[in-house]
PDB file of N, CA and C in Angstrom:
ATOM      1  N   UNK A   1       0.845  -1.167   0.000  1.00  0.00           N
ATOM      2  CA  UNK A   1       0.000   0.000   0.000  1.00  0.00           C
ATOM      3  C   UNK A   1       0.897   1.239   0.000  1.00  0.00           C
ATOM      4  N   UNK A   2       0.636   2.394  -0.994  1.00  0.00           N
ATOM      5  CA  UNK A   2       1.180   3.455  -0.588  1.00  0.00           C
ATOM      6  C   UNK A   2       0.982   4.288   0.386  1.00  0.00           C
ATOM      7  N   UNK A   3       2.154   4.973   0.858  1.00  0.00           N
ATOM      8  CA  UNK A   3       2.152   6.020   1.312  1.00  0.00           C
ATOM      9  C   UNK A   3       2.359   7.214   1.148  1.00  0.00           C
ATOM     10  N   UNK A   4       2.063   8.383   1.620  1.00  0.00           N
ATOM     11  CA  UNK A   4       2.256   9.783   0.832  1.00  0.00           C
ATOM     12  C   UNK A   4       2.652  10.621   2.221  1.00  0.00           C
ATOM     13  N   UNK A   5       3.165  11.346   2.060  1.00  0.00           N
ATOM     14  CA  UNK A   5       3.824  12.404   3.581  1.00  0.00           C
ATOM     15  C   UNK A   5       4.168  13.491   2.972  1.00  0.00           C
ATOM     16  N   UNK A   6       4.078  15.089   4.009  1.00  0.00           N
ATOM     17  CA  UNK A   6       4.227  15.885   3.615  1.00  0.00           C
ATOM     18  C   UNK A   6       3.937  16.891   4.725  1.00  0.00           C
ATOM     19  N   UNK A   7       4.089  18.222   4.666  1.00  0.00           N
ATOM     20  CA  UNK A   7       4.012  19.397   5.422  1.00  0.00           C
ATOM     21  C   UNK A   7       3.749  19.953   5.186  1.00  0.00           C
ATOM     22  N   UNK A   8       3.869  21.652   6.129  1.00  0.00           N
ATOM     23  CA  UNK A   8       3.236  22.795   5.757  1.00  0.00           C
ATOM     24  C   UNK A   8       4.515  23.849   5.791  1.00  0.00           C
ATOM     25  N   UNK A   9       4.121  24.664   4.594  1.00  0.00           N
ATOM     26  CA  UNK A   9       5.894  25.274   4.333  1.00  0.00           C
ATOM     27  C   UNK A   9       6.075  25.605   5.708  1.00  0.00           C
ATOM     28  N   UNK A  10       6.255  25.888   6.877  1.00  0.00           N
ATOM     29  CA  UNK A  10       7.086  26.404   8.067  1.00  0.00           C
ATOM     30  C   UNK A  10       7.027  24.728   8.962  1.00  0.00           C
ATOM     31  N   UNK A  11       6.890  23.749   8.530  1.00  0.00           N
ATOM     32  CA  UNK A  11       6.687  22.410   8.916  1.00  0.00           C
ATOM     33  C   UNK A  11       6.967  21.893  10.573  1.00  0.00           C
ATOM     34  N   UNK A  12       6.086  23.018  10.610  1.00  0.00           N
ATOM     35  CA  UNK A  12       4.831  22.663  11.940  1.00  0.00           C
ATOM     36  C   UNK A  12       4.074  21.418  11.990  1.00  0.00           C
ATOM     37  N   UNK A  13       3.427  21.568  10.706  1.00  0.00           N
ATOM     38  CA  UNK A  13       2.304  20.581  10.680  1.00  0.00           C
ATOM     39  C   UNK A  13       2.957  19.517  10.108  1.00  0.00           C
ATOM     40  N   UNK A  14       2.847  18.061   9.868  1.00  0.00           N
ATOM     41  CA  UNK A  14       3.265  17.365   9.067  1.00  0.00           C
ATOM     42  C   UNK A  14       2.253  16.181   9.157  1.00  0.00           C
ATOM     43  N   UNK A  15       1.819  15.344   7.808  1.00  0.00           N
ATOM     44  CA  UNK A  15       1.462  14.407   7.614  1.00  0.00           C
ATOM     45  C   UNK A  15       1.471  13.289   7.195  1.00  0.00           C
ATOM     46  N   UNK A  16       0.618  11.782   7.578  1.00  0.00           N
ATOM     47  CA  UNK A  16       1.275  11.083   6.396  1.00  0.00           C
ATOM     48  C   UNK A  16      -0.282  10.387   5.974  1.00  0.00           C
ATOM     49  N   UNK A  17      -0.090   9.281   5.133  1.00  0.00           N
ATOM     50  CA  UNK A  17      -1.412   9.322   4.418  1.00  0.00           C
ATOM     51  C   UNK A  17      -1.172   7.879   3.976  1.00  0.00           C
ATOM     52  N   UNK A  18      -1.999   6.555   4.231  1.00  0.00           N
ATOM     53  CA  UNK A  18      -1.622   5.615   3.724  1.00  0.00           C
ATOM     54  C   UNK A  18      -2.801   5.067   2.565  1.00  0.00           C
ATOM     55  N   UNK A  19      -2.428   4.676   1.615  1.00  0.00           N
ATOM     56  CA  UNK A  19      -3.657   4.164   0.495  1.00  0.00           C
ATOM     57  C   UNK A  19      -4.084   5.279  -0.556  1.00  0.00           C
ATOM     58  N   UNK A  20      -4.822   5.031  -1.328  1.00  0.00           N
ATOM     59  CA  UNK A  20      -5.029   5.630  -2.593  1.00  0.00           C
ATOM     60  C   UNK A  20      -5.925   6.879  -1.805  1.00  0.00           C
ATOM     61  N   UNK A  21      -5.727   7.597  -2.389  1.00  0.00           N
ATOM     62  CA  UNK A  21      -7.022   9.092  -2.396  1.00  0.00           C
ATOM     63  C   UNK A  21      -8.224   9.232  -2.560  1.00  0.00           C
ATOM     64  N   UNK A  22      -9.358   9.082  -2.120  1.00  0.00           N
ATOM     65  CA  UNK A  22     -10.846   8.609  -2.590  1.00  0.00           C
ATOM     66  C   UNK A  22     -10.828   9.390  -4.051  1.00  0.00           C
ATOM     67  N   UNK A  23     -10.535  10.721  -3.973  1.00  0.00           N
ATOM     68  CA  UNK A  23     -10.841  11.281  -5.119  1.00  0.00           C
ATOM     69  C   UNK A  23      -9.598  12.467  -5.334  1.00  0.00           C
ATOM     70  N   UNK A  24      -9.052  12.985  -6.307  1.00  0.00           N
ATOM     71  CA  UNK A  24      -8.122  13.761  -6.520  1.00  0.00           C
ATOM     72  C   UNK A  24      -8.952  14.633  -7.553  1.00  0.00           C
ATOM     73  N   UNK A  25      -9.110  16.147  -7.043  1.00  0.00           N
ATOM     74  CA  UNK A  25     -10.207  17.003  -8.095  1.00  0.00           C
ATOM     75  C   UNK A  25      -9.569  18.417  -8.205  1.00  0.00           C
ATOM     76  N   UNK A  26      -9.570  19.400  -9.292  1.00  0.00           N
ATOM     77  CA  UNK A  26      -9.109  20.240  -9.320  1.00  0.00           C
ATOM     78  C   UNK A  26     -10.137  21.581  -9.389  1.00  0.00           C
ATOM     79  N   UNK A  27     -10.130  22.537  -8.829  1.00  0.00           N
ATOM     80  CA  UNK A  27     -11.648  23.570  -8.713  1.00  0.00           C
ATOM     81  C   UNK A  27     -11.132  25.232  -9.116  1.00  0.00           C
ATOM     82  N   UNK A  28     -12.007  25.921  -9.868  1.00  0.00           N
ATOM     83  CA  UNK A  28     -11.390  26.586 -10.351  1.00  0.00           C
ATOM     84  C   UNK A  28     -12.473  27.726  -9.950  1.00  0.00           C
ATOM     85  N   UNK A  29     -12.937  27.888  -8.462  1.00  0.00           N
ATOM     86  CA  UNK A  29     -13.794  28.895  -8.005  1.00  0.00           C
ATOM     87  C   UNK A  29     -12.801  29.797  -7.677  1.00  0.00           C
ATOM     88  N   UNK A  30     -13.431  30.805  -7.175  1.00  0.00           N
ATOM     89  CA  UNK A  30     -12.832  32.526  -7.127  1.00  0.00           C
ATOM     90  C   UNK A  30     -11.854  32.053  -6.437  1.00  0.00           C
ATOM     91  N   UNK A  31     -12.499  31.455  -5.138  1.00  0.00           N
ATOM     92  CA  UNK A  31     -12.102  31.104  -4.036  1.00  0.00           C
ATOM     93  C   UNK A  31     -10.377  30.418  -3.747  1.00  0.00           C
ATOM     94  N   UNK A  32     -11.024  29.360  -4.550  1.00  0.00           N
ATOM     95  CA  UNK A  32      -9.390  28.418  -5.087  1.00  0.00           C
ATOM     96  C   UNK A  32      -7.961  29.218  -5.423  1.00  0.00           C
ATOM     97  N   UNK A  33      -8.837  30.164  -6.451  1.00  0.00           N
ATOM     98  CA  UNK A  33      -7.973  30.895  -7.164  1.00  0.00           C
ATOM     99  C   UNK A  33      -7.255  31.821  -6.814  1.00  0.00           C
ATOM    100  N   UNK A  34      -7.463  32.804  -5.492  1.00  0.00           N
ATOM    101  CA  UNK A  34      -7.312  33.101  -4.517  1.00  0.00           C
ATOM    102  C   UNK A  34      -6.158  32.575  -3.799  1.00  0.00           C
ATOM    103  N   UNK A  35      -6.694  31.604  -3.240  1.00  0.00           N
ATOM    104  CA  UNK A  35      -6.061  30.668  -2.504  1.00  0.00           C
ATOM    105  C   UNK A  35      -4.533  30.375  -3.056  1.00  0.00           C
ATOM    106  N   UNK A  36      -4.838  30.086  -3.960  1.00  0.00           N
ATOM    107  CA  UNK A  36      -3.155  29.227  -4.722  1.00  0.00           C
ATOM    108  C   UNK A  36      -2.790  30.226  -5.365  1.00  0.00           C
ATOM    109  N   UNK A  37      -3.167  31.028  -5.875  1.00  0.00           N
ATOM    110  CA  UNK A  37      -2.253  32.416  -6.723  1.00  0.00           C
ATOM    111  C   UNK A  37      -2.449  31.482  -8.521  1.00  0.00           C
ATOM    112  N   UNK A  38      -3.594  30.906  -8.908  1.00  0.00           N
ATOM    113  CA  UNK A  38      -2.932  30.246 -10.001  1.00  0.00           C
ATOM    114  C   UNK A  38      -4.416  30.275 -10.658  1.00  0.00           C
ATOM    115  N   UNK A  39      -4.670  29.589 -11.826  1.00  0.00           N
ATOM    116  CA  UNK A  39      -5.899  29.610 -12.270  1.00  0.00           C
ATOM    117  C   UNK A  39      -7.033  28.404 -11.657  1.00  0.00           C
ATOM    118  N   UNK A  40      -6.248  27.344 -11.107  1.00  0.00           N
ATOM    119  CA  UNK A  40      -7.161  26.395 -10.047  1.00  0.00           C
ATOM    120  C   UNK A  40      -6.285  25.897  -9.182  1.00  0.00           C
ATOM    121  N   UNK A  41      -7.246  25.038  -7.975  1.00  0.00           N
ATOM    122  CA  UNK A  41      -6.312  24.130  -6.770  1.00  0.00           C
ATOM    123  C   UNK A  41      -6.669  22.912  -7.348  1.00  0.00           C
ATOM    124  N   UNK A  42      -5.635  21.905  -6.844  1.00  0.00           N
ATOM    125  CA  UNK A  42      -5.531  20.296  -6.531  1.00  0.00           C
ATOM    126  C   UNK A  42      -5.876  19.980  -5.277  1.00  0.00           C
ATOM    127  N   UNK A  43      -7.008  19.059  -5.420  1.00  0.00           N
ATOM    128  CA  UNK A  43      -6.558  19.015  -4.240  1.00  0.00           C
ATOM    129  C   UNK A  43      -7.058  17.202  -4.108  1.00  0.00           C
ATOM    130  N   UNK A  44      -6.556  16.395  -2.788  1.00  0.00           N
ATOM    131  CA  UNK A  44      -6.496  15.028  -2.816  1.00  0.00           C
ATOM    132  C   UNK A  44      -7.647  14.785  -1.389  1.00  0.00           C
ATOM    133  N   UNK A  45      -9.019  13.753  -1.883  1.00  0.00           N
ATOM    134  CA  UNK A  45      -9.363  13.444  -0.685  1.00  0.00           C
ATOM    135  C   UNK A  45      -8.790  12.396  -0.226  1.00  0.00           C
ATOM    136  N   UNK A  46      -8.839  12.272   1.248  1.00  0.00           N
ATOM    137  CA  UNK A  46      -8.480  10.619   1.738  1.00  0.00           C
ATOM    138  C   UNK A  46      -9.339  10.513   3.043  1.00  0.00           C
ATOM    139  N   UNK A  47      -9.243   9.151   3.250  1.00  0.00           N
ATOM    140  CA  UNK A  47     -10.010   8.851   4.730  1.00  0.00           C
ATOM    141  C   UNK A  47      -9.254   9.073   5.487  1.00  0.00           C
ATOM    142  N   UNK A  48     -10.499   9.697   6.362  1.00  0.00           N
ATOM    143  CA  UNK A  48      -9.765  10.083   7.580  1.00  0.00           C
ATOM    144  C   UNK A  48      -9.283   9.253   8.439  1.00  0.00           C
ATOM    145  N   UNK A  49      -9.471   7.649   8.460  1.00  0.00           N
ATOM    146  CA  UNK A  49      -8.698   6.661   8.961  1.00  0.00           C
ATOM    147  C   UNK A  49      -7.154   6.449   8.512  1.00  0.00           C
ATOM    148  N   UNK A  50      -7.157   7.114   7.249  1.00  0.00           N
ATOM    149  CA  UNK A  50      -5.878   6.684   6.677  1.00  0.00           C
ATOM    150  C   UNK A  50      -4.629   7.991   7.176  1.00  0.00           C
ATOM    151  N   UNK A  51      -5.088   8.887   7.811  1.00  0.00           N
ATOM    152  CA  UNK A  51      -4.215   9.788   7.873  1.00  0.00           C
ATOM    153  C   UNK A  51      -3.961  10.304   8.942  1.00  0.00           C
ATOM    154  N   UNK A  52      -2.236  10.291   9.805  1.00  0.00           N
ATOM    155  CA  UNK A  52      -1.875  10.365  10.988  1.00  0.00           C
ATOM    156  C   UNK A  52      -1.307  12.241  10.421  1.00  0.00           C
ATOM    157  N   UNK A  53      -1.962  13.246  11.510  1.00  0.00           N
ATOM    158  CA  UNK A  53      -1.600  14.389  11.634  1.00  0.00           C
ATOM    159  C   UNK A  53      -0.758  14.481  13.172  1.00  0.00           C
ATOM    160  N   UNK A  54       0.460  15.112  12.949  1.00  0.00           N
ATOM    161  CA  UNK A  54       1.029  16.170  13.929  1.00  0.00           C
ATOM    162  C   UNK A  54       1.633  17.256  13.793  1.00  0.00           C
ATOM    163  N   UNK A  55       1.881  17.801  14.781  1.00  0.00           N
ATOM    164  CA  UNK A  55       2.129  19.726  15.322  1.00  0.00           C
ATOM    165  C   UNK A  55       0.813  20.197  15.936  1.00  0.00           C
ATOM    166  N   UNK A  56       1.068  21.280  15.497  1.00  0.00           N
ATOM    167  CA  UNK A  56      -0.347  22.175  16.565  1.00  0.00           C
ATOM    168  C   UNK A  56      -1.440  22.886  14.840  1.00  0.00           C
ATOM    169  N   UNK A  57      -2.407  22.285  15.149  1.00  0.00           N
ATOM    170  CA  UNK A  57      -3.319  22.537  13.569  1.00  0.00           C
ATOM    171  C   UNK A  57      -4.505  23.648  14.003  1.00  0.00           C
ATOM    172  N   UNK A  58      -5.035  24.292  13.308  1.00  0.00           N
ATOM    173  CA  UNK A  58      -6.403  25.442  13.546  1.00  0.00           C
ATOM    174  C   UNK A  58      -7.033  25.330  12.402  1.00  0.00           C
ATOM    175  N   UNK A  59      -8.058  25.309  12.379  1.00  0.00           N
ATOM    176  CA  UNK A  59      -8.872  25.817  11.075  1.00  0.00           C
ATOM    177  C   UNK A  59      -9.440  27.491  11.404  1.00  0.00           C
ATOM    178  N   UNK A  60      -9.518  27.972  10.022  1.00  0.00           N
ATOM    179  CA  UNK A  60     -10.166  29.218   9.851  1.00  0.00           C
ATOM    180  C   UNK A  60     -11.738  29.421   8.909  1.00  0.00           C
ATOM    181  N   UNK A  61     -12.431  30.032   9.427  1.00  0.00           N
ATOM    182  CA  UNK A  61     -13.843  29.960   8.880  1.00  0.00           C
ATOM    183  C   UNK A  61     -13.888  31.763   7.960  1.00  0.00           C
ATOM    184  N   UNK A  62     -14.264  31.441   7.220  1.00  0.00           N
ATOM    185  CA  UNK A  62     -15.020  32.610   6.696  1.00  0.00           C
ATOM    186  C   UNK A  62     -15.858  33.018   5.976  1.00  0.00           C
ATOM    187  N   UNK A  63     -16.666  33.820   5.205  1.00  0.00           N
ATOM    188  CA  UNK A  63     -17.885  34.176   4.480  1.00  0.00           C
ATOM    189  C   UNK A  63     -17.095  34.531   2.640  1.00  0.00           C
ATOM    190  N   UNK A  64     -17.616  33.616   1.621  1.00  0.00           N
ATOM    191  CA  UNK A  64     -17.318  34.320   0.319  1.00  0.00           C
ATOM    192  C   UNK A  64     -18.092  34.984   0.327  1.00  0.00           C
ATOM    193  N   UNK A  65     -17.915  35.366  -1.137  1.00  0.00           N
ATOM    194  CA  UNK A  65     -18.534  36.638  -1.623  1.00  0.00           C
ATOM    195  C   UNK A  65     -20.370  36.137  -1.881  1.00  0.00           C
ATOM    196  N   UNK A  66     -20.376  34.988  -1.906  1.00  0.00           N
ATOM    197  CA  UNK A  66     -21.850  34.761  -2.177  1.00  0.00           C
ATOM    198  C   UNK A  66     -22.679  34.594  -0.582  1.00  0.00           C
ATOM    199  N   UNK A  67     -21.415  34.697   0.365  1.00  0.00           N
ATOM    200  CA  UNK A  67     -22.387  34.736   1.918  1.00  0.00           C
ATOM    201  C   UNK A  67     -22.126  33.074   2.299  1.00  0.00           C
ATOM    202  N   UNK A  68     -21.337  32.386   1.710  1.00  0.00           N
ATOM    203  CA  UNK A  68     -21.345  31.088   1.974  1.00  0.00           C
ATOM    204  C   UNK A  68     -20.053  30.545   3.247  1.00  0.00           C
ATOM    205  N   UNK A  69     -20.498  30.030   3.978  1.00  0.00           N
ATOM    206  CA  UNK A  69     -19.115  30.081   4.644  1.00  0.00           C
ATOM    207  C   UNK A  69     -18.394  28.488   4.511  1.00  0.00           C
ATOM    208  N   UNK A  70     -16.930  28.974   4.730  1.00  0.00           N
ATOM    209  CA  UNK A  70     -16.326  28.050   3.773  1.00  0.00           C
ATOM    210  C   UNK A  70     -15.261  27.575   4.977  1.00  0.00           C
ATOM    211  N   UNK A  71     -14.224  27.097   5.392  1.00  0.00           N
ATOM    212  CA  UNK A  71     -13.485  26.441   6.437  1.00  0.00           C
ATOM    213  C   UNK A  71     -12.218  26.234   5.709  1.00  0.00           C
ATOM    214  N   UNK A  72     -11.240  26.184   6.096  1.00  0.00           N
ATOM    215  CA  UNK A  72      -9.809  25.502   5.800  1.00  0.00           C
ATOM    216  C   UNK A  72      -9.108  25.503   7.136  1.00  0.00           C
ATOM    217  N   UNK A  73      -8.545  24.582   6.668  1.00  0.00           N
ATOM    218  CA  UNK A  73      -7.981  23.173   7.979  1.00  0.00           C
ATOM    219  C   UNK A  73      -6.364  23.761   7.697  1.00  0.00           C
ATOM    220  N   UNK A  74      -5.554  24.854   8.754  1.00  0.00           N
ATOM    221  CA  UNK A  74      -3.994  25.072   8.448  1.00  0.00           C
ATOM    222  C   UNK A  74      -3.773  24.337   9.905  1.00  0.00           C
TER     223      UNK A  74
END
């Protein structure tokens, strides 16, 4: 089975990830676009059984432009 590992650029956070990705999708809302500085994000789902997180993690909540509120997990 694979594995996949990785961090967060100041690598605080680090992860690892065992088994395939349920789904790997790329989104090309305002939002995304924003986000990554680029014309869309990548991004990889996996189960949450499959994936050991450490460091110290927060999520941030906020409102787009359509009033929708949206979450990301740093």
């Amino acid at each position: 089975m694979r594995t996949y590992s990785g961090k967060c650029l100041c690598s605080g956070v680090r992860f690892t990830a065992t088994g395939p990705p349920v789904i790997v999708a790329q989104c090309h809302c305002e939002e995304c676009r924003r986000l990554s500085g680029t014309g869309h994000s990548v991004g990889a789902m996996l189960r949450t059984d499959a994936v050991v997180l450490s460091g110290k993690t927060s999520e941030f909540v906020y409102l787009n432009r359509a009033g929708i509120a949206g979450g990301h997990f740093v």
